[in-house]
Protein backbone atom coordinates (compact mmCIF):
# COMPACT_ATOMS: atom_id res chain seq x y z
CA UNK A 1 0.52 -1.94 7.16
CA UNK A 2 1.44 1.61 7.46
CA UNK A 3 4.13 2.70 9.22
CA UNK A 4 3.38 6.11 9.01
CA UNK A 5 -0.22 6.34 8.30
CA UNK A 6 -1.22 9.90 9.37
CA UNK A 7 1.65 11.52 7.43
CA UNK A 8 0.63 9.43 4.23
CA UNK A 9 -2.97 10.44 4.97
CA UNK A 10 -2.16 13.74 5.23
CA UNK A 11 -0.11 13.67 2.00
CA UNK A 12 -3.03 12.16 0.09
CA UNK A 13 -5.14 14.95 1.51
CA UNK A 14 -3.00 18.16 1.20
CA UNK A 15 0.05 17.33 -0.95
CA UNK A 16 -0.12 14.95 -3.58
CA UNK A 17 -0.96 17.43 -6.16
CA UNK A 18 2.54 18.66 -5.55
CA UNK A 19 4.01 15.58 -7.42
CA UNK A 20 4.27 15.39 -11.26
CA UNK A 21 4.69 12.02 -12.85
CA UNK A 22 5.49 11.50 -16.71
CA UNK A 23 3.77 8.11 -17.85
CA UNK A 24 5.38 6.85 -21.18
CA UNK A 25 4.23 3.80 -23.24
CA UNK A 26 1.66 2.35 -25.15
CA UNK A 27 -1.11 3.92 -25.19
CA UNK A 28 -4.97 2.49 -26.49
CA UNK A 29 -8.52 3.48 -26.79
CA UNK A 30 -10.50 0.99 -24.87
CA UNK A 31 -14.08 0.90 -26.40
CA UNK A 32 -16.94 -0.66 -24.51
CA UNK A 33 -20.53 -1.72 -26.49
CA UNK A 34 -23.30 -2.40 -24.00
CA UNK A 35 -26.09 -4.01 -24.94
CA UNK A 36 -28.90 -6.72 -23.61
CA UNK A 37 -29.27 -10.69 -25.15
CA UNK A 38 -32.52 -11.62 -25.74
CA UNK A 39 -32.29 -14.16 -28.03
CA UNK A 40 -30.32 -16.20 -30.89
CA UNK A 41 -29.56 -15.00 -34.23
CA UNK A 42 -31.13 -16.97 -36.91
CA UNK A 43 -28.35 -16.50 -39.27
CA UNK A 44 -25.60 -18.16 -36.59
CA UNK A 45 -26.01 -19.76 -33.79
CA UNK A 46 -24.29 -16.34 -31.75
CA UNK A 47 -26.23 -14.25 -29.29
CA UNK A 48 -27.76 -11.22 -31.02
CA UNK A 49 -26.62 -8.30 -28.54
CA UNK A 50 -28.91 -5.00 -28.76
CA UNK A 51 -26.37 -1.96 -28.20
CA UNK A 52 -27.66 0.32 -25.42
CA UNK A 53 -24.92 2.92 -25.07
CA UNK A 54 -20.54 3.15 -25.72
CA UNK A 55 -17.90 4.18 -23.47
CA UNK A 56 -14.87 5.22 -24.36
CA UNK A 57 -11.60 4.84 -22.05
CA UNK A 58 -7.81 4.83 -22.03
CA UNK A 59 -6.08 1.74 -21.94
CA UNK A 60 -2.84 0.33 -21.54
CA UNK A 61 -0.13 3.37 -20.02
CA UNK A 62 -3.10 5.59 -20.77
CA UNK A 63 -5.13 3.68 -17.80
CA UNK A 64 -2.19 4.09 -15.57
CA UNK A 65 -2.07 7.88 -16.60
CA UNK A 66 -5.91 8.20 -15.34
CA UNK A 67 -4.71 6.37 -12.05
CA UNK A 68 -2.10 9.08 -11.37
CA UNK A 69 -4.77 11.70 -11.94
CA UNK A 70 -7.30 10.08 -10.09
CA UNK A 71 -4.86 9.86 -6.89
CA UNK A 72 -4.34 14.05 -7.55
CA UNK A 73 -1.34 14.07 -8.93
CA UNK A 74 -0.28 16.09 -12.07
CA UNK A 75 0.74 13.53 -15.16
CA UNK A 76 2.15 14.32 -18.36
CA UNK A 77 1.89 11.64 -21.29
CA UNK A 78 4.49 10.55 -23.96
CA UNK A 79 3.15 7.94 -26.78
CA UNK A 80 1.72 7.47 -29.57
CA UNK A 81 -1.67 8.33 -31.28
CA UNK A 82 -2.74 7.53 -34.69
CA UNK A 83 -3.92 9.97 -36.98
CA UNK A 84 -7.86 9.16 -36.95
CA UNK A 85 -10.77 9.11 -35.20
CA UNK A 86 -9.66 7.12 -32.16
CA UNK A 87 -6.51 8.86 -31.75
CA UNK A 88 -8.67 12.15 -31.27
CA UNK A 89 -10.71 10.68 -29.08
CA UNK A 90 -7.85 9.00 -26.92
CA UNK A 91 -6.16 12.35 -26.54
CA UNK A 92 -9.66 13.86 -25.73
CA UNK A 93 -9.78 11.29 -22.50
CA UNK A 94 -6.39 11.51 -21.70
CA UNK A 95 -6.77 15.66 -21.91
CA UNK A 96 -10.53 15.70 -20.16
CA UNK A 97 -9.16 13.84 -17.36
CA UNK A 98 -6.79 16.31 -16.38
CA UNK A 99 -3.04 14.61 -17.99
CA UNK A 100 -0.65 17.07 -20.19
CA UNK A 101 -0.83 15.24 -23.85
CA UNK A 102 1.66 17.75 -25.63
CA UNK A 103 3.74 14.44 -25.58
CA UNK A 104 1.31 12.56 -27.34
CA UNK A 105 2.77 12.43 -31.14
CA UNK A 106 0.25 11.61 -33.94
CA UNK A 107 1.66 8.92 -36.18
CA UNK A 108 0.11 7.90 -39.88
CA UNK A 109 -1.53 4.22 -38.45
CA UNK A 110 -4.19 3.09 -36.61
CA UNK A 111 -4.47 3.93 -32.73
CA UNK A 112 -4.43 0.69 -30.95
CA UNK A 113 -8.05 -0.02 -29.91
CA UNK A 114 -9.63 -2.57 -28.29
CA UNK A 115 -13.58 -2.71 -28.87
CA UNK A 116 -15.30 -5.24 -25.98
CA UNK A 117 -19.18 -5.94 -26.95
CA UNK A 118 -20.72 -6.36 -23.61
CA UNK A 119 -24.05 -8.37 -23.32
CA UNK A 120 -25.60 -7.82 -19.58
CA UNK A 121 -22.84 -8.62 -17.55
CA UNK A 122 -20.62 -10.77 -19.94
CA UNK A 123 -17.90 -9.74 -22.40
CA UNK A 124 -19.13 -11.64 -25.70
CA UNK A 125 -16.14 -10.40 -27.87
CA UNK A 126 -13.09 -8.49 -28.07
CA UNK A 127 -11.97 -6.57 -31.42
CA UNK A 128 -8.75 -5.15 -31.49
CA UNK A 129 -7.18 -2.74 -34.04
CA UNK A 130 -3.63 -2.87 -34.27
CA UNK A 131 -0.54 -2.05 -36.50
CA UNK A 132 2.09 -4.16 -35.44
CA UNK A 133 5.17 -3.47 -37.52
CA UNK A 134 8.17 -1.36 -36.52
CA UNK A 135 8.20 2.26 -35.44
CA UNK A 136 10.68 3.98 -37.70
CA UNK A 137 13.31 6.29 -36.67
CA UNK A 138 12.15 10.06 -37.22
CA UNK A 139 8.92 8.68 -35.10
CA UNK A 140 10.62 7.41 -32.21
CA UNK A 141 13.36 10.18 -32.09
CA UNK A 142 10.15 12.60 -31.92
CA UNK A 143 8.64 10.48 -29.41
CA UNK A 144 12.06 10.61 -27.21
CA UNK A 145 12.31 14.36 -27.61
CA UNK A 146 9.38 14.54 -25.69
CA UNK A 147 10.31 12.21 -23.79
CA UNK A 148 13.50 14.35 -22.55
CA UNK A 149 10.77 17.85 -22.65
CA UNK A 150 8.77 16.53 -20.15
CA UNK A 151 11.74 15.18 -17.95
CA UNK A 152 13.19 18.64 -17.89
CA UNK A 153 9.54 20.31 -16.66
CA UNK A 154 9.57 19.23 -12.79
CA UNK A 155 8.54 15.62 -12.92
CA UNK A 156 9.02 13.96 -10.12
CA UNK A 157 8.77 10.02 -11.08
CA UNK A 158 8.86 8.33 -14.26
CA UNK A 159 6.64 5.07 -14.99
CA UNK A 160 7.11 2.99 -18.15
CA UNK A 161 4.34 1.11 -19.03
CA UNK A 162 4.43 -1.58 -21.60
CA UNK A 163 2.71 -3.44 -23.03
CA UNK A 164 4.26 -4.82 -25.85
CA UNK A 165 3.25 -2.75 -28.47
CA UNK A 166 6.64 -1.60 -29.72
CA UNK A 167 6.46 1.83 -28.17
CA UNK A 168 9.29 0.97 -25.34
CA UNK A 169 12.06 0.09 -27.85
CA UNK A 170 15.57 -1.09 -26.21
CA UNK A 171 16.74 2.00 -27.69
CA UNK A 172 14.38 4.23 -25.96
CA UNK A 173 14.42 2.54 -22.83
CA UNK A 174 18.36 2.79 -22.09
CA UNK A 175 18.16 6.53 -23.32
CA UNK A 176 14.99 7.24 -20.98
CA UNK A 177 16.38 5.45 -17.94
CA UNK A 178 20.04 6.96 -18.59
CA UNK A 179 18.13 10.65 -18.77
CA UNK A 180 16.13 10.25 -16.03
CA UNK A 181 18.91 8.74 -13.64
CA UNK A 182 20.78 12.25 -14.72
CA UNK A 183 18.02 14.38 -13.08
CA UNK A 184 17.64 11.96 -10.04
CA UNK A 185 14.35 10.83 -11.26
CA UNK A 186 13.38 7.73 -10.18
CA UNK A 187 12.34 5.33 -12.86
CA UNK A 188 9.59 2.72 -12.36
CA UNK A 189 8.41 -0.09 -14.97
CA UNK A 190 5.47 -2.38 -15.55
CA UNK A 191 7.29 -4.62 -17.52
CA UNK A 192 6.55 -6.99 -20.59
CA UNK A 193 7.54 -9.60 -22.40
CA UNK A 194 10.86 -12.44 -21.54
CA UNK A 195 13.75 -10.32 -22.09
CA UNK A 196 14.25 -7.42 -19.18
CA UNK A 197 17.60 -6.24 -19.86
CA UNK A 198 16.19 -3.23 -21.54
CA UNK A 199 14.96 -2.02 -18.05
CA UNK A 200 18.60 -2.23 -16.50
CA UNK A 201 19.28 0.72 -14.41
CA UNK A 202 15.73 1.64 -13.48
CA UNK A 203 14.77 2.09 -10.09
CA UNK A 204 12.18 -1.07 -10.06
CA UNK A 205 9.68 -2.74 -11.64
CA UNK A 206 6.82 -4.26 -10.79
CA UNK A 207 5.78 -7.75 -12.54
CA UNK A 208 3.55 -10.32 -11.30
CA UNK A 209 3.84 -13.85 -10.13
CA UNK A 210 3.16 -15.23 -14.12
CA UNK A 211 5.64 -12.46 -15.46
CA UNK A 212 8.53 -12.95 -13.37
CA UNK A 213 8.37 -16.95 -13.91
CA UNK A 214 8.65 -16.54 -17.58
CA UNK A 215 11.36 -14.12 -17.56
CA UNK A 216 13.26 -16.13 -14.74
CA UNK A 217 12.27 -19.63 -15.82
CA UNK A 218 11.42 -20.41 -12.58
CA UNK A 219 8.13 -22.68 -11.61
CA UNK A 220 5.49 -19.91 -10.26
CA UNK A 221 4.23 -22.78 -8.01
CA UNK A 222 7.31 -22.31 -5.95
CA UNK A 223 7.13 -19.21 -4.30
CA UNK A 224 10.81 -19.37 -2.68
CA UNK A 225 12.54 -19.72 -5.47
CA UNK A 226 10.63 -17.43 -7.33
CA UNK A 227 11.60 -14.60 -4.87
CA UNK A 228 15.01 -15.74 -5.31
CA UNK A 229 15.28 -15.36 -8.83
CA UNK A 230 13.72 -11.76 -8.25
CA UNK A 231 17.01 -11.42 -5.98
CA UNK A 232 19.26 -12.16 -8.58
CA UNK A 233 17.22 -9.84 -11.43
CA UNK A 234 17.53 -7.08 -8.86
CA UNK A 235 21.19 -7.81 -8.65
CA UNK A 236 21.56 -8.52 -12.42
CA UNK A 237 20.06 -5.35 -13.81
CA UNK A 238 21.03 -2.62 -10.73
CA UNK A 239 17.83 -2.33 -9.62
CA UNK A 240 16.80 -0.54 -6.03
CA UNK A 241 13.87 -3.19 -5.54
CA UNK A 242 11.27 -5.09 -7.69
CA UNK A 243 7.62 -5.42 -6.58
CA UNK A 244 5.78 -8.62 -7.50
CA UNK A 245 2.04 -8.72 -7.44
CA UNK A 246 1.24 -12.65 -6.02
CA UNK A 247 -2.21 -11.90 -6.43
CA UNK A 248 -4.25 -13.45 -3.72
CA UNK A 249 -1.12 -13.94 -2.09
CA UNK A 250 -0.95 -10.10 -1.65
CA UNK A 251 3.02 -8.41 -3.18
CA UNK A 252 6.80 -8.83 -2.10
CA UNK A 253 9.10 -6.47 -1.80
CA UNK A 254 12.21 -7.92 -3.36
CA UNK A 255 15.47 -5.76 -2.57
CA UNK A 256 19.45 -7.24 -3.17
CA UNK A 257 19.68 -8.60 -0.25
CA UNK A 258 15.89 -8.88 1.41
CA UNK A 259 12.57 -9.95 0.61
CA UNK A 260 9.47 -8.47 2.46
CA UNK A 261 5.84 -10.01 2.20
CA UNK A 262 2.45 -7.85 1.99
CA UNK A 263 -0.24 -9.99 2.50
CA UNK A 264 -3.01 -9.36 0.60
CA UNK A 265 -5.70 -6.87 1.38
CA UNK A 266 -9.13 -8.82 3.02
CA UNK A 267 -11.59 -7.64 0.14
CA UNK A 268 -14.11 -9.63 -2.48
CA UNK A 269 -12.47 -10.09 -5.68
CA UNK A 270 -14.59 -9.30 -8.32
CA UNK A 271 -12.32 -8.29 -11.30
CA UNK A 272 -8.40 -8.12 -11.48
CA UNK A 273 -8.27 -6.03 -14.92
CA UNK A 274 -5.89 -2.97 -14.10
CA UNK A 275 -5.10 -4.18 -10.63
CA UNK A 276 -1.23 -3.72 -12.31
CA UNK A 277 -1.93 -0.57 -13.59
CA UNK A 278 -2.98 0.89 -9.70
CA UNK A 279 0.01 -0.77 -8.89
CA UNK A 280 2.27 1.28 -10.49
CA UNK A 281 0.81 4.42 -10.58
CA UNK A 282 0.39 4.30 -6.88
CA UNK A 283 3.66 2.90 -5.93
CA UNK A 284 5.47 5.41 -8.55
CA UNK A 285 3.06 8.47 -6.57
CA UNK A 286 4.78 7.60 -3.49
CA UNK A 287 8.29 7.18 -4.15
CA UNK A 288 7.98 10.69 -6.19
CA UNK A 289 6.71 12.44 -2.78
CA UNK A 290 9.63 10.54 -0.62
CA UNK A 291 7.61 7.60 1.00
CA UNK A 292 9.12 4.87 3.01
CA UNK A 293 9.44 2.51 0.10
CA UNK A 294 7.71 0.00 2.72
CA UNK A 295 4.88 2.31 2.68
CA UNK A 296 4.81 3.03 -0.06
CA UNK A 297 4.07 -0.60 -0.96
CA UNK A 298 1.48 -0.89 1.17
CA UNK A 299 -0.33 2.22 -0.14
CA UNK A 300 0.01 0.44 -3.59
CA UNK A 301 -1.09 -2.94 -2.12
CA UNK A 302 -4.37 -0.85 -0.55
CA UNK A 303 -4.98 0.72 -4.02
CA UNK A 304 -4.90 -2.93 -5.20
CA UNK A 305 -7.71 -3.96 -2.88
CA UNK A 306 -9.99 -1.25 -3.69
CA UNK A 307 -10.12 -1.74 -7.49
CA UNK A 308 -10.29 -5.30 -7.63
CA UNK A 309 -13.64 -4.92 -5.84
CA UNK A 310 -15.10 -3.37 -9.03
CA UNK A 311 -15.88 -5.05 -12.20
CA UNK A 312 -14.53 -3.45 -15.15
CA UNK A 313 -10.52 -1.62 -15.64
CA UNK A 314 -11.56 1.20 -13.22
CA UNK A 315 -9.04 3.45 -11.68
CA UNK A 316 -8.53 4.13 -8.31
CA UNK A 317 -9.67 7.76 -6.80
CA UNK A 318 -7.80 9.52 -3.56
CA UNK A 319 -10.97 9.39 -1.52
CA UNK A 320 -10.91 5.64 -1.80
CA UNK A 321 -7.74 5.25 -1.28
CA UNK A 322 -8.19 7.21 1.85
CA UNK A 323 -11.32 5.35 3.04
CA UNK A 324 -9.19 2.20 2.42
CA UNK A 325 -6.51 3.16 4.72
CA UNK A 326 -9.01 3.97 7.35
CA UNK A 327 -10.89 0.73 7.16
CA UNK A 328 -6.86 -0.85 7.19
CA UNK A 329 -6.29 1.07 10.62
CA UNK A 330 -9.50 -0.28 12.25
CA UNK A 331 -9.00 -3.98 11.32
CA UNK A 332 -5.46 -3.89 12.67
CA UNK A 333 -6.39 -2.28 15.62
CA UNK A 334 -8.76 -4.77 16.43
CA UNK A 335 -6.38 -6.92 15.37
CA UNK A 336 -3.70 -6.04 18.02
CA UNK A 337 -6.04 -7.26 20.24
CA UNK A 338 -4.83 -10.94 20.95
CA UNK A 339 -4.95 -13.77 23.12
CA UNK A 340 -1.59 -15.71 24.11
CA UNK A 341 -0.82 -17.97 21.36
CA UNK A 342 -1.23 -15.40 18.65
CA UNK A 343 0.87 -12.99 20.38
CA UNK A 344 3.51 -15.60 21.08
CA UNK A 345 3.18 -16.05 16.84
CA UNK A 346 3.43 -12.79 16.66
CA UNK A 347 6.61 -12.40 19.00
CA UNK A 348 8.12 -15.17 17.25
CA UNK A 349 7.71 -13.39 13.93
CA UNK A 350 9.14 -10.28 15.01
CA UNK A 351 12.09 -11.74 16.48
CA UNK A 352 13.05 -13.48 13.53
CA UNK A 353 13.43 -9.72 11.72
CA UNK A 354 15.83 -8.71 14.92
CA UNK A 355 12.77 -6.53 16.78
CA UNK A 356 13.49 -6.02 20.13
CA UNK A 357 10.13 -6.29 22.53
CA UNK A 358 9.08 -4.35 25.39
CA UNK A 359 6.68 -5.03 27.60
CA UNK A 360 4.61 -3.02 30.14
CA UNK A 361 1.43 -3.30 31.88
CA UNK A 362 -1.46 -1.55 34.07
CA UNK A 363 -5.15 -0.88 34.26
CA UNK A 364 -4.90 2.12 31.76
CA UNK A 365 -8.78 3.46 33.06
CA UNK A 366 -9.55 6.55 31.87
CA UNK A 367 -6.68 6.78 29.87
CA UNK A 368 -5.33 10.39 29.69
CA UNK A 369 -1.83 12.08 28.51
CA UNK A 370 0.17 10.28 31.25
CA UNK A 371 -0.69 7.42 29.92
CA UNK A 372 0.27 8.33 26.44
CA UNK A 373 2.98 10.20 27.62
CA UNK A 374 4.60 7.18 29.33
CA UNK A 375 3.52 4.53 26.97
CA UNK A 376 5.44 6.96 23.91
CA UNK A 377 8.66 6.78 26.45
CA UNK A 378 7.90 2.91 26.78
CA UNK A 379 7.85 2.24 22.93
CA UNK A 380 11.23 3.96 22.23
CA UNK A 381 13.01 1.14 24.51
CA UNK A 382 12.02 -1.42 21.80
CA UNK A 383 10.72 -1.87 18.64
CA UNK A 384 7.76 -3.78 19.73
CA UNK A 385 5.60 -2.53 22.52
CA UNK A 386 3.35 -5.13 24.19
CA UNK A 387 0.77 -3.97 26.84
CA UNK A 388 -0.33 -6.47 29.54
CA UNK A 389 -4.18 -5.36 30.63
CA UNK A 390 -5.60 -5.63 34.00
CA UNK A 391 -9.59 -7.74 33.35
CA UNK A 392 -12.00 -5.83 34.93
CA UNK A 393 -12.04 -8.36 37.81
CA UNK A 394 -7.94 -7.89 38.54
CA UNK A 395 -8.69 -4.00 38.08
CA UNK A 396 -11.75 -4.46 41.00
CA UNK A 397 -9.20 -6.52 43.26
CA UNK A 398 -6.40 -4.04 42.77
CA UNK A 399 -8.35 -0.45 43.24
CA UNK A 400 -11.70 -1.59 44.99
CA UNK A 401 -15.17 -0.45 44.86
CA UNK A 402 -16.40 1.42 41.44
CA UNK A 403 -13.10 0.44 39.54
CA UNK A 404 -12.72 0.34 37.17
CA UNK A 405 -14.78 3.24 34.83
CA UNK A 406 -14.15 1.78 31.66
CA UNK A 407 -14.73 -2.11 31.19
CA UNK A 408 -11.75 -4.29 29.67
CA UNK A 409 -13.09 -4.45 26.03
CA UNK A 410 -13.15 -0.60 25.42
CA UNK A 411 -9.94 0.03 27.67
CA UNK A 412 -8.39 -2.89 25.57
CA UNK A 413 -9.83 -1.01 21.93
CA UNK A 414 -8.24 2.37 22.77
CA UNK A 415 -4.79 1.27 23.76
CA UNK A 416 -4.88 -0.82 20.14
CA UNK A 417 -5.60 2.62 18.80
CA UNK A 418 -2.18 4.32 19.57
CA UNK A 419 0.54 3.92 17.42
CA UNK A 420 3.02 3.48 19.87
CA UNK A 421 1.21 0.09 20.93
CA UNK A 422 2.01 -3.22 18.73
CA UNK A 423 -0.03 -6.04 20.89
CA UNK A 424 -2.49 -5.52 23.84
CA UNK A 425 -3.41 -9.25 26.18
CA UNK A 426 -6.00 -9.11 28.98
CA UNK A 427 -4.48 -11.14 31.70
CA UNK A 428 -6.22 -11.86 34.51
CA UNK A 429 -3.92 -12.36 37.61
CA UNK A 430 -3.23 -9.69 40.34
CA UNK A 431 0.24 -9.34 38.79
CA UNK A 432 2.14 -10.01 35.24
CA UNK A 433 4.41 -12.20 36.46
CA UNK A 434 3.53 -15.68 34.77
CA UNK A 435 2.43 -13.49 31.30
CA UNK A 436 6.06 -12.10 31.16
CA UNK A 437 7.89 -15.50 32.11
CA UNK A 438 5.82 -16.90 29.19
CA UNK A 439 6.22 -14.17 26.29
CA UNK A 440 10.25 -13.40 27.64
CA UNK A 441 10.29 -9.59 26.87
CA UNK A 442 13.72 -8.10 26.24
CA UNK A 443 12.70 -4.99 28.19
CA UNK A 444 10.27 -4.72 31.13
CA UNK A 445 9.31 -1.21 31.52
CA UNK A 446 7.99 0.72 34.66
CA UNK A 447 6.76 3.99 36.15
CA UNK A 448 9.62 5.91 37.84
CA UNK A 449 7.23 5.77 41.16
CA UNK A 450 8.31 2.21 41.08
CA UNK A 451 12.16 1.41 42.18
CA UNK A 452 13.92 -1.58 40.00
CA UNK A 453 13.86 -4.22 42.78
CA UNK A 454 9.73 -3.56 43.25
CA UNK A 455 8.83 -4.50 39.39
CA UNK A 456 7.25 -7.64 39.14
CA UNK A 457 9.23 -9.35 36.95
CA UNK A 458 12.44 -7.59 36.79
CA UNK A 459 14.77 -10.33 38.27
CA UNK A 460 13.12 -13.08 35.41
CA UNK A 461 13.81 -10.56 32.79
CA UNK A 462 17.08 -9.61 33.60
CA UNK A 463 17.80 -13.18 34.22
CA UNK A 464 17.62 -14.02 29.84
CA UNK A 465 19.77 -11.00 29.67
CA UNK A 466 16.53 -8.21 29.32
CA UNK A 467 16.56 -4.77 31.16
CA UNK A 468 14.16 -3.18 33.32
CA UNK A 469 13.55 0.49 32.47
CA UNK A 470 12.06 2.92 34.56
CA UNK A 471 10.23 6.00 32.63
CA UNK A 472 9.43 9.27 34.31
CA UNK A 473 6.14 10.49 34.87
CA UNK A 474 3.74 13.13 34.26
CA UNK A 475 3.63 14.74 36.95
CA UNK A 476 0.27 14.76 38.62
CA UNK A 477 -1.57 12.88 36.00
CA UNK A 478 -3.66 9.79 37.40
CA UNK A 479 -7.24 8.23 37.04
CA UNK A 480 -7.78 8.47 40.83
CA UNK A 481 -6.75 12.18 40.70
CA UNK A 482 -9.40 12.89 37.40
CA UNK A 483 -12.00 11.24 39.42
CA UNK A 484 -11.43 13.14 42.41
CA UNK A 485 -11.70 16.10 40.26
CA UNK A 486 -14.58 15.14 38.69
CA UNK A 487 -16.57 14.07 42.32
CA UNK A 488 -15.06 17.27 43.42
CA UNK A 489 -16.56 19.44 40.48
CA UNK A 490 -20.13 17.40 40.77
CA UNK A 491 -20.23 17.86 44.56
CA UNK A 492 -19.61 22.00 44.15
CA UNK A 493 -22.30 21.86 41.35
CA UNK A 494 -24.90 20.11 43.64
CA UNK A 495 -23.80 22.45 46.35
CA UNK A 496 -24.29 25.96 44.61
């Protein structure tokens, strides 16, 4: 959940091409072959696949380069390329799609390639091209001059994305992380591989559930202590915070001394390939243009959702990142719409993080700027606000005939659409009183047209050691008054 969606939304929209991130790693031309299977080969008993068309693609650090580009940010690349056909037509991607390659160096083996022959939907085969032996020297200094060029050129974030190709040497690593730490950079990693201490000093990095159980030996069918052992990597390598991806189980936010769960996004899984990649790129995007970390986990977690609903590696674009954090806002305000025992779940939940609830109540028909006025002054007395709602038929006892104008449902969807409101509970009695003795709010807050000994509730509240608050006013602002306004308006138009 966002904490601050409209600035993040209006970052996405306006800003993000402000940010600069340098992607360094190993980069790889991902081929596709896509063909139909109509029969058997006679020579084998394989499926004879006729080729209908080839993509072409980057892969590996170069998928999490098209990621950043797709979100709008600028990207420059550092890696290699071989000298041959593929390398050309990696760097032709990489460059079409809008990323800097003039850190790209060209190196005398083959660019890493991985060919997929596709028949309908199904991946029959996977070739991959490969030189695995060392990088020498004079290619790796080149690679970390560029490296250390691209730093020095406005980037805002760095992400390091390996894949165990040999491109993020220890060597590199501890010179890149040292550099970037220098120039306040931050420093984020998709790691690889058993063996993390290479990464020490980086700002975070981001494995998932499988990855983190290797490297920690810890079971990955017990979530508890895996977080744990993320606590004491964190502390081990002076990290700010790693970011596990639990898959279905959504990420965690694992800081020195605190973990936080994401749950995951309510979407179809169709294919996971590159979820890691988003990840990164989207988490590194918002760190670089100052996000709440928290948010900017949960922007990463939404770019998560969206791409695992397509089959294929596809990267994420800004407009669907956008449209995902609209469709987010609508299910939880629909979701702040709860009966008793999920808001006492809920209650109990916050409480357990030290949140402080308030509670206030009222018809809220025709709700207008007093209204948001006063419930903006109620939310700043806690860190939970919790509006009790009048049911139509406790809104027709309280203010007669015609009342109210807007029936419980809708009055209940708009106050779930302000941000200063956390929970919103019909209740049904001409007064709050046995809805506040059950959910025990620390503060009870009131109109100042009420005086402290005339709240309903006050002497309960004050009796587990709450407050009662009293908010001013806007002055002149009520339903009655905007419907004697409006009857007043209709009967002059009738009249002339």
């Amino acid at each position: 959940m966002l904490k601050d969606r409209s600035g993040v939304v209006n970052w996405l929209e306006s800003a993000v091409s402000e940010q600069k991130l340098l992607v360094i790693g190993d980069f790889m031309l991902d081929r596709y072959l896509w063909g139909s299977v109509s029969r058997i080969s006679p020579e084998a008993p394989v499926p004879v696949v006729k080729l209908l068309r080839q993509t072409e693609t980057a892969g590996g650090a170069g998928n999490v380069a098209l990621n950043a580009v797709g979100l709008g940010l600028q990207v420059a690349v550092c890696g290699f390329a071989g000298s041959d056909s593929e390398g050309d037509r990696l760097i032709e991607v990489l460059g079409k799609s809008g990323a800097d390659t003039r850190g790209m160096i060209r190196v005398d083996r083959p660019t890493i390639t991985k060919t997929r022959i596709i028949g309908g939907h199904q991946q029959m085969l996977r070739l991959d091209t490969e030189d695995n032996t060392s990088r020498d020297g004079a290619e790796m200094r080149k690679l970390m001059d560029a490296v250390i060029r691209e730093m020095s050129d406005g980037v805002s974030a760095v992400i390091m994305s390996d894949y165990a190709k040999g491109t993020l040497s220890e060597a590199l690593c501890a010179e890149a992380i040292c550099s970037a730490r220098k120039l306040g950079i931050p420093v984020l990693i998709d790691p690889k591989g058993t063996d993390y201490a290479k990464y020490a000093g980086a700002t975070a990095i981001s494995p998932n559930r499988l990855e983190l159980a290797d490297v920690s030996r810890t079971p990955a069918s017990d979530l508890d202590a895996l977080l744990c052992a993320g606590q004491k990597l964190c502390r081990e390598l002076k990290l700010d915070f790693v970011l596990v991806t639990l898959s279905e189980l959504g990420m965690a936010l694992i800081e020195p001394e605190s973990v936080k769960r994401f749950p995951a996004v309510g979407r179809e899984v169709f294919d996971v390939s590159g979820a890691g990649d988003t990840v990164i790129a989207t988490l590194a995007a918002g760190i670089a243009a100052g996000l709440d970390r928290e948010d900017a986990v949960s922007l990463a977690n939404l770019a998560a959702g969206a791409v695992v609903e397509k089959v294929g590696t596809t990267p994420i674009r800004r407009r669907e990142l956008i449209q995902a954090i609209a469709v987010e806002q609508a299910i939880e305000q629909s979701d702040k719409i709860c009966g008793i025992q999920d808001l006492l779940a809920r209650i109990a939940g916050w409480r357990a993080r030290g949140e402080r609830i308030a509670f206030t109540n009222g018809c809220f028909d025709l709700l207008h700027v007093g209204h948001v006025t006063y419930l903006d002054r109620a939310k700043k007395e806690g860190d939970k606000l919790v509006i009790g709602l009048n049911t139509d038929r406790s809104v027709h006892a309280l203010k007669g005939e015609g009342r109210p104008v807007i029936p419980q449902d809708e009055r209940a969807r708009v106050l779930a659409s302000l941000a200063s409101v956390d929970a919103v509970i019909l209740f049904d009695e001409d007064t709050p009183l046995e809805l506040i003795k059950t959910i025990h709010p620390d503060v009870l807050v009131k109109g100042s047209d009420y005086r402290e000994d005339q709240v309903v509730g006050g002497r309960e509240v004050k009796s587990w050691g709450g407050r009662v608050v009293l908010v001013p006013l806007v002055e002149g602002r009520s339903t009655t008054n905007i419907l004697k306004g409006a009857a007043a308006a209709d009967r002059s138009r009738k009249g002339g």
